[in-house]
Protein backbone atom coordinates (compact mmCIF):
# COMPACT_ATOMS: atom_id res chain seq x y z
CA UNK A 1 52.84 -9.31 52.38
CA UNK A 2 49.46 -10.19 52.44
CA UNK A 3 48.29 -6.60 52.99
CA UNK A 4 50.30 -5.07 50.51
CA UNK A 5 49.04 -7.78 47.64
CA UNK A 6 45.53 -6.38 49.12
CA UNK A 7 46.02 -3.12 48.30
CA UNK A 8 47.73 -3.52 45.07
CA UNK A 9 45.30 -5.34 44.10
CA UNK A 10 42.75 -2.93 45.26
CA UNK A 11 44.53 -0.39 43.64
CA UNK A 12 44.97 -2.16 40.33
CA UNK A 13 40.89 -2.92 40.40
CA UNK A 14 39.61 0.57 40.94
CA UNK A 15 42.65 1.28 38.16
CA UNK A 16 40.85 -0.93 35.72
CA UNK A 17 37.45 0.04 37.08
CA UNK A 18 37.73 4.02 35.87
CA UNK A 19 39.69 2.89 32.60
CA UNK A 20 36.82 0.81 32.19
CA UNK A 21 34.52 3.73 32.87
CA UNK A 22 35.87 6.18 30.50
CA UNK A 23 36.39 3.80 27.71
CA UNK A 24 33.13 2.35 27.87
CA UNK A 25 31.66 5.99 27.65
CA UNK A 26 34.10 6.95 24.21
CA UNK A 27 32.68 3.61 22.72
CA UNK A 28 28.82 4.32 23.62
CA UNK A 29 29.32 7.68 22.69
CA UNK A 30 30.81 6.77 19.13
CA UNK A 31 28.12 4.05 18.64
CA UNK A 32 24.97 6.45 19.22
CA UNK A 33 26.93 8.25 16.72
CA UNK A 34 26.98 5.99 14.29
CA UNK A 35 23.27 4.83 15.37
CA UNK A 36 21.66 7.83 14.62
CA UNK A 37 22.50 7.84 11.29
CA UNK A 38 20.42 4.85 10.68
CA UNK A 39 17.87 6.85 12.10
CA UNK A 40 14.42 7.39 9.61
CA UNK A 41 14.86 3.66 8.15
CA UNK A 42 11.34 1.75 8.53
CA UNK A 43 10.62 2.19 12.17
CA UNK A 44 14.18 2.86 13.87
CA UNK A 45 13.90 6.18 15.78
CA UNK A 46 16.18 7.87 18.50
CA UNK A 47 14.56 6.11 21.25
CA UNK A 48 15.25 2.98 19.79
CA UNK A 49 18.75 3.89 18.61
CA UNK A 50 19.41 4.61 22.34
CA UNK A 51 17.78 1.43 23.87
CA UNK A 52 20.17 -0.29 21.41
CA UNK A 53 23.52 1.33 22.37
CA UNK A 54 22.14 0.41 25.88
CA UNK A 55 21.92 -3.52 25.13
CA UNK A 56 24.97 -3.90 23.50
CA UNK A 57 27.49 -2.10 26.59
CA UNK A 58 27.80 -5.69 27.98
CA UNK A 59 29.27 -6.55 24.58
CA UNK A 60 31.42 -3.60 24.45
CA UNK A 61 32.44 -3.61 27.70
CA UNK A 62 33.74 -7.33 27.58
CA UNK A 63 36.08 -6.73 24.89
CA UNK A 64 37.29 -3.52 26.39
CA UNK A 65 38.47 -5.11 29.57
CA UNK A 66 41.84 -6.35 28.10
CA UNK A 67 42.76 -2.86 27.40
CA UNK A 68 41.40 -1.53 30.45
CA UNK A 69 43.67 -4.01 32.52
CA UNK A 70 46.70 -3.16 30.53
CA UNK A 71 45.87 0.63 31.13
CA UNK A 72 45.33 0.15 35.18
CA UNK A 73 47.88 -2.19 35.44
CA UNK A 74 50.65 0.79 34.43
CA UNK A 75 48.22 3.65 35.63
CA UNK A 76 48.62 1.83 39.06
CA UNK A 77 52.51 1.38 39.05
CA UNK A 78 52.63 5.04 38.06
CA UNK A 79 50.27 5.97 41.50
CA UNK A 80 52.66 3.43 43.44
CA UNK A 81 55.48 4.89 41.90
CA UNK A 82 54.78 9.17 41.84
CA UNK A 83 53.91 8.28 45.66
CA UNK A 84 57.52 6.71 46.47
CA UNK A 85 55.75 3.68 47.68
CA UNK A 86 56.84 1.51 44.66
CA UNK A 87 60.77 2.79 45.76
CA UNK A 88 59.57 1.29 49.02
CA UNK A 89 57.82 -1.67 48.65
CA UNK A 90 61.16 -2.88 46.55
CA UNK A 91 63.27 -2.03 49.45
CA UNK A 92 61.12 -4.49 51.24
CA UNK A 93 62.70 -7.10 49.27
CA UNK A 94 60.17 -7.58 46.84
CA UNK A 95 60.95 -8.88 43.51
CA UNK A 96 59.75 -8.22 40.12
CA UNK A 97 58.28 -11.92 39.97
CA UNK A 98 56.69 -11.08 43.24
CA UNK A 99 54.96 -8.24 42.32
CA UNK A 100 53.76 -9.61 39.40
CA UNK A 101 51.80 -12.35 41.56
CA UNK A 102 50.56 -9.37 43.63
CA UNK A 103 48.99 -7.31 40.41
CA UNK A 104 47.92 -11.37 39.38
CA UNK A 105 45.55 -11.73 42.12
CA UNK A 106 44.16 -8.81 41.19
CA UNK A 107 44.04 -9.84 37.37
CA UNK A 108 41.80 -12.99 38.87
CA UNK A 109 38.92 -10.99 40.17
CA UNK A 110 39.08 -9.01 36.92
CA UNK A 111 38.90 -12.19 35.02
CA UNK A 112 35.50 -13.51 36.89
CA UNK A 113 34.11 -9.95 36.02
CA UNK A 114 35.01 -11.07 32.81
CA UNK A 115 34.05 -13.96 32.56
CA UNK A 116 30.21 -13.10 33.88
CA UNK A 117 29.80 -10.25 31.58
CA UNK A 118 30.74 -12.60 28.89
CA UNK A 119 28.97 -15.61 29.28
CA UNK A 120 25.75 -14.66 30.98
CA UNK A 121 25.01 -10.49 29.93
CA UNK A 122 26.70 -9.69 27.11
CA UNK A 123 25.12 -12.80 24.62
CA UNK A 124 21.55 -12.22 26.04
CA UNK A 125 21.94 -8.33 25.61
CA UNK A 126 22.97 -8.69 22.28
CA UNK A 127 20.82 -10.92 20.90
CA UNK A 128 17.98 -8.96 22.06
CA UNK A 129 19.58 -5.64 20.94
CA UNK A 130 20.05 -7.49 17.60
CA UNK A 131 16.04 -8.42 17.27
CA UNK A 132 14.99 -5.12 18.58
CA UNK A 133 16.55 -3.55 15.55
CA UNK A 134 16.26 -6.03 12.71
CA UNK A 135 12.33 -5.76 13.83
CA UNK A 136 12.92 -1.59 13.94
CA UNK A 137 14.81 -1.31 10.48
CA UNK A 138 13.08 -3.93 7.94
CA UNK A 139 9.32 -3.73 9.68
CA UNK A 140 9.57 -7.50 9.76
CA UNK A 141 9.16 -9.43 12.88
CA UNK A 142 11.44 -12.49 12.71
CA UNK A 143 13.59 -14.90 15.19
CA UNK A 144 16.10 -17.16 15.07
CA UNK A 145 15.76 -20.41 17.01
CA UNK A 146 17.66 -23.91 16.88
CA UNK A 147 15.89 -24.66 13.67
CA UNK A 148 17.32 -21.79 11.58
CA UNK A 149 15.28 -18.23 10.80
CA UNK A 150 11.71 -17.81 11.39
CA UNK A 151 9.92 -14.69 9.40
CA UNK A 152 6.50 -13.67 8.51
CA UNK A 153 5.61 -12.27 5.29
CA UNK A 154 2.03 -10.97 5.12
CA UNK A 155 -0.42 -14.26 5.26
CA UNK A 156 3.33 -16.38 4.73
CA UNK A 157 5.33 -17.84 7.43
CA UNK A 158 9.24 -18.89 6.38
CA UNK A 159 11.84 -20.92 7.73
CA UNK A 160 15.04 -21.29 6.54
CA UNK A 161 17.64 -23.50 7.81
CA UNK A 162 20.90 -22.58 6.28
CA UNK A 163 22.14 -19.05 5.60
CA UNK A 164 25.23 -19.20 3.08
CA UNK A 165 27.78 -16.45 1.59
CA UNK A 166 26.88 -14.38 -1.63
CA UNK A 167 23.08 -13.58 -1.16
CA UNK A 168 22.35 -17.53 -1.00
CA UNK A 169 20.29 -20.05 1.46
CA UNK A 170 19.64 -23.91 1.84
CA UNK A 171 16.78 -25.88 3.09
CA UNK A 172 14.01 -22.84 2.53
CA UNK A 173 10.28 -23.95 3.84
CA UNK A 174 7.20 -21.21 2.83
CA UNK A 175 3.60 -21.54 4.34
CA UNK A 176 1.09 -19.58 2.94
CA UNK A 177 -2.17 -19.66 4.53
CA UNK A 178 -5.52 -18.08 3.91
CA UNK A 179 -7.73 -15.97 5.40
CA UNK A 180 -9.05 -18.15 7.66
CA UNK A 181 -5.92 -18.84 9.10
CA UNK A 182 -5.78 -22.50 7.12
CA UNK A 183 -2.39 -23.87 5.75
CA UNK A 184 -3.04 -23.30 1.78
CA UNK A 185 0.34 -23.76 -0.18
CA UNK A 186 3.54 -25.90 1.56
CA UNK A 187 6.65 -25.00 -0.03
CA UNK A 188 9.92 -26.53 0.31
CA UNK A 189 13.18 -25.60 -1.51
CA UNK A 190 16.66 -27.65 -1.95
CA UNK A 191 18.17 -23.81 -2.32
CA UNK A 192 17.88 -20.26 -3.12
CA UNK A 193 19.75 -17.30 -4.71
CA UNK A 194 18.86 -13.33 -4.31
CA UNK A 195 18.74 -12.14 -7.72
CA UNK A 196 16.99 -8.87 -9.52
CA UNK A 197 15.26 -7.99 -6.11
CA UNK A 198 13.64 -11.18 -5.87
CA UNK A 199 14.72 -14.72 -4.86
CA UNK A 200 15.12 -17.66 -7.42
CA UNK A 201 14.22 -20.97 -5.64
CA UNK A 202 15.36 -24.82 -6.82
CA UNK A 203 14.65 -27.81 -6.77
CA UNK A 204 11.04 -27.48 -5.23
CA UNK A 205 8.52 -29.19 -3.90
CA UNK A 206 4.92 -27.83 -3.64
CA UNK A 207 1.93 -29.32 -1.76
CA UNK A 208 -1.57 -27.10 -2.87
CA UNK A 209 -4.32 -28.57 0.09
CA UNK A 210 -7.37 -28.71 -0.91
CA UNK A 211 -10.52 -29.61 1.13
CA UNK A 212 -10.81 -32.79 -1.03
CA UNK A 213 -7.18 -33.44 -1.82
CA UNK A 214 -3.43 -32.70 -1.69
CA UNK A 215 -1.69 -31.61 -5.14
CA UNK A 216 2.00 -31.90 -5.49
CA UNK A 217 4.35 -29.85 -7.86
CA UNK A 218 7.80 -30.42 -8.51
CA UNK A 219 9.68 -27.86 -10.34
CA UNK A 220 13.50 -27.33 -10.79
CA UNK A 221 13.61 -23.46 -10.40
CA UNK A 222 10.46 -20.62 -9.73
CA UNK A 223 11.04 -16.97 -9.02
CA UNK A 224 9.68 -15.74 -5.39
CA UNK A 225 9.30 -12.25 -4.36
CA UNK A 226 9.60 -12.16 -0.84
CA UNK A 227 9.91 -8.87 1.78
CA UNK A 228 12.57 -11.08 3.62
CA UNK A 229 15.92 -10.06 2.05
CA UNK A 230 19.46 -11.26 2.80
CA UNK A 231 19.61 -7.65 4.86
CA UNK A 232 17.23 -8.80 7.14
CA UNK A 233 19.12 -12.28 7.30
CA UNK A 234 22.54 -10.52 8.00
CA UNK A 235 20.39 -8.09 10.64
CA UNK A 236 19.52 -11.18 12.33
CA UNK A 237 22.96 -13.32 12.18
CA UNK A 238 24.78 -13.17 15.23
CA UNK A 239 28.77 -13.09 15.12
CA UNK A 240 30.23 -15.57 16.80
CA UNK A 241 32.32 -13.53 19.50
CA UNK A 242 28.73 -12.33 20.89
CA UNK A 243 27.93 -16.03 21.47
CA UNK A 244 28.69 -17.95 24.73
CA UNK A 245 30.80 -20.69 24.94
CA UNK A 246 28.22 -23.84 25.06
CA UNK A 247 26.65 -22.12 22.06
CA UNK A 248 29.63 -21.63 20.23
CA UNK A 249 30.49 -25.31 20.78
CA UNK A 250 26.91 -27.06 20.04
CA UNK A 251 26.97 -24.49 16.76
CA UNK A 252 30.21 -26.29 15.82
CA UNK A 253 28.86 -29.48 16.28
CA UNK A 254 26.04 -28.35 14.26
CA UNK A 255 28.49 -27.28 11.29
CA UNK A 256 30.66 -30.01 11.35
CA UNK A 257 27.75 -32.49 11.01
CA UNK A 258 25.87 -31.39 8.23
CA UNK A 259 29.65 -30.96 6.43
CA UNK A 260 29.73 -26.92 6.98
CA UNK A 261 32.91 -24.60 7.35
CA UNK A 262 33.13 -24.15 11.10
CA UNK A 263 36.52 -21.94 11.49
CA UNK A 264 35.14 -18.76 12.15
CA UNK A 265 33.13 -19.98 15.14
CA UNK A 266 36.23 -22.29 16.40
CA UNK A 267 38.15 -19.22 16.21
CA UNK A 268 35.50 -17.52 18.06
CA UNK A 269 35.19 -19.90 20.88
CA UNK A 270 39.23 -20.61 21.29
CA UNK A 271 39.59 -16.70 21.66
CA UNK A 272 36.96 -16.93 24.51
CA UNK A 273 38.88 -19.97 26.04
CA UNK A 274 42.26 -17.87 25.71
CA UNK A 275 40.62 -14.19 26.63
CA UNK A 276 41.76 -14.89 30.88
CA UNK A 277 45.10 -15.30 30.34
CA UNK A 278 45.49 -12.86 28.02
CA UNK A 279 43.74 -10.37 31.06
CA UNK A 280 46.76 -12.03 32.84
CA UNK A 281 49.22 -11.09 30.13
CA UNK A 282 47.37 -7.28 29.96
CA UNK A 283 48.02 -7.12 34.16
CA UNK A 284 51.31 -8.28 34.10
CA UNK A 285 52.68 -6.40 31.49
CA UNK A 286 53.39 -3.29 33.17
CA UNK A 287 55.84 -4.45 35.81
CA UNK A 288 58.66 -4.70 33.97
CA UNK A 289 58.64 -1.65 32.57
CA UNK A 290 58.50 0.09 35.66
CA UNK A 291 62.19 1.13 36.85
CA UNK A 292 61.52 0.93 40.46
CA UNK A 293 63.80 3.78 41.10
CA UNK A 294 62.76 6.25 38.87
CA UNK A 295 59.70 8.78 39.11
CA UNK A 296 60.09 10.40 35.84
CA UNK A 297 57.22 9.37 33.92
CA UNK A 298 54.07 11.02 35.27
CA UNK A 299 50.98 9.06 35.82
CA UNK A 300 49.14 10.13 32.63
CA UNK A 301 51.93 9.05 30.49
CA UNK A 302 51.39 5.74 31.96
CA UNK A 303 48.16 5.33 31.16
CA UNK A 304 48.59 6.99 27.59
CA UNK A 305 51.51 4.38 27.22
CA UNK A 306 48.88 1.67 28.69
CA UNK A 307 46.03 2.74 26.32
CA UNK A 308 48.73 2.39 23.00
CA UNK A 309 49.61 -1.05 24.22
CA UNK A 310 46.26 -2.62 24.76
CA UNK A 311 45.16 -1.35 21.44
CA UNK A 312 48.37 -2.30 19.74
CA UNK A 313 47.63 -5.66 21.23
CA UNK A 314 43.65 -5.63 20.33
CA UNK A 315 44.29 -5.36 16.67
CA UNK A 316 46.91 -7.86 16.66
CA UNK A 317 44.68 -10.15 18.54
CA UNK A 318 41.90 -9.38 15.32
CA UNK A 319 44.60 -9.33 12.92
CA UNK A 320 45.80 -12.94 14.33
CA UNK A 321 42.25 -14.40 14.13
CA UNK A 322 41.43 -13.39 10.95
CA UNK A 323 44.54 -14.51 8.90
CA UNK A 324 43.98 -18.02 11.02
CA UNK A 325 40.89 -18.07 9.70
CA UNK A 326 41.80 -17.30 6.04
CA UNK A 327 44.80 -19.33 6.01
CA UNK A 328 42.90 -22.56 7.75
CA UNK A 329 45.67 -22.15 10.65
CA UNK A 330 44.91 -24.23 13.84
CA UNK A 331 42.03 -22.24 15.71
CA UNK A 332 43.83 -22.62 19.11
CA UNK A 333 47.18 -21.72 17.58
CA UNK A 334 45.92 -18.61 16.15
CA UNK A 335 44.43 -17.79 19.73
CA UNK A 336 46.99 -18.10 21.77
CA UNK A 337 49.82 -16.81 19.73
CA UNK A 338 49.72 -13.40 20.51
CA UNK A 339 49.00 -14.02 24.23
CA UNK A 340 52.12 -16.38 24.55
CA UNK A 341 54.05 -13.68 22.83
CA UNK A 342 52.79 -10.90 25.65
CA UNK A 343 53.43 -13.11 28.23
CA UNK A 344 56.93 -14.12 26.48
CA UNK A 345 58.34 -10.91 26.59
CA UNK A 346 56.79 -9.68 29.77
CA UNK A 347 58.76 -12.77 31.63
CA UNK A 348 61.72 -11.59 29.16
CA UNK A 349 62.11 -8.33 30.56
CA UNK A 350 61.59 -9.26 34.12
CA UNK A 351 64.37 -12.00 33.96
CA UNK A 352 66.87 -8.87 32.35
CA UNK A 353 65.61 -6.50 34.92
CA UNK A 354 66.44 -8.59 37.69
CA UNK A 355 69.99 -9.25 36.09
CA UNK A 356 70.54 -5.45 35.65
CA UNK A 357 69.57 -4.57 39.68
């Protein structure tokens, strides 16, 4: 037994591996596509839109793997099957269950792939490809660190701390400095709103330094026209399903502390806790729907019925997250539903398989 769970799972990687593969080049062909066509804006050229499609395959890849499982898992019952060695390997006395912890083990390696790409590629790919072109598009060179968004604005350095919905921030900080490189003008701002092409600060505070003496103003609102506009801020803002897992949880912490919505990220980092054994629930899914005495579906109906599934499934995954997010339903609950439902009626149809042999 021990072989043949080898080379099923063998068979089920390099399955996966050339799903993978040609799914991975559709995507990075669609998204130098759409790429190009940003093309011409400040700096961006071709040779940037390519380095960009580059950085961001990590990314891609990891949330293609589900539905390149789901696709090797049938495209490799289909081999086993057009080959007669699925007919035999059942005559062997193999059950349905059993199989299904043969295409498992296989499901684990995938996982780790996973899990790798994830964690430790994709999120420092991404946030690199994301600076690279933020930089590119606006001309602007700015960062975002653990103490919000750094920017410089001709002789002006800015920092804000919180970036809100509807063109607003919170906790804005403005150094202006002279030519001599000396700190002239310290400006801090309770809040800010993008209006007419130009931001509208309030309640601020203003420290003028002098070589003699420090001046402080204090006014309640003061227009300020600023190159840094909330498309450079949304440029910049990662989305939480490109961050890793220790990120996603400090960020969280972060929100919950200073009294901010944190759904979308919990969302985010259950989906990441769930996204292995819902690769599980992807591999597994094919075996019962193989009849193991039956060779009448060809190989590339397989994996056309294996491609349908997995993005049946991704969108209901999205689709899932998104109304849990809307409709404040428990982050964890609104992660694992649809993978409990997969895995539900995978175990369903095995159980009435068995029954039916």
């Amino acid at each position: 037994m021990k072989i043949l769970d080898r080379y099923i799972a063998v068979t089920l990687l390099q399955t996966t591996a050339i799903a993978l593969i040609v799914l991975l080049s559709l995507f990075t062909f669609l998204s130098l596509i759409d790429q190009l066509e940003e093309t011409g804006r400040g700096n961006y050229d071709v040779i940037t839109a390519i380095k960009y499609v580059l950085l961001i395959l990590p990314r891609i890849a990891y949330e293609l793997i589900p539905i390149a499982a789901v696709m090797g898992s049938m495209t490799t019952l289909g081999i086993l099957a057009h080959n007669s060695e699925l007919v035999i390997i059942r005559a062997t006395g193999m059950s349905l269950f059993r199989l299904g912890y043969a295409f498992v083990k296989g499901g684990v390696v995938i996982i780790i792939f996973a899990v790798v790409i994830g964690e430790f590629i994709a999120p420092y790919c991404e946030q690199t490809a994301q600076h690279m072109r933020s930089v590119a598009l606006t001309q602007q060179i700015a960062l975002k660190t653990k103490n919000g968004f750094w920017s410089r604005d001709g002789s002006s350095f800015i920092n804000i701390r919180k970036i809100l919905p509807g063109d607003q921030v919170e906790d804005i900080y403005i150094y202006e400095f002279d030519k001599e490189d000396r700190l002239r003008i310290s400006t801090y701002a309770k809040r800010a709103e993008y209006l007419n092409n130009q931001w509208l600060l309030e309640d601020i505070e203003q420290s003028i330094i002098e070589k003699e003496k420090i001046t402080k103003k204090y006014l309640k609102f003061a227009a300020w026209e600023s190159l840094l506009n909330p498309e450079v801020l949304n440029l910049l803002t990662m989305k939480p399903q490109y961050l890793t897992l220790l990120e996603l949880y400090n960020y969280i912490n972060y929100l919950r502390q200073n009294g901010q919505n944190s759904k979308l990220y919990e969302q985010a980092l259950w989906s990441k806790i769930i996204n292995p054994l819902t690769i599980i629930a992807m591999v597994m899914l094919g075996v019962p729907l193989v009849n193991a005495h039956a060779r009448t579906d060809s190989v590339s109906q397989r994996v056309f019925m294996g491609c349908f599934i997995g993005i049946a499934f991704h969108i209901f995954n999205q689709v899932s997250g998104q109304m849990g997010v809307v409709y404040s339903i428990n982050p964890a609950a609104s992660a694992i539903i649809p993978t409990v439902l997969i895995l539900t009626g995978t175990f369903w149809m095995m159980r009435k398989n068995i029954r039916l042999e």
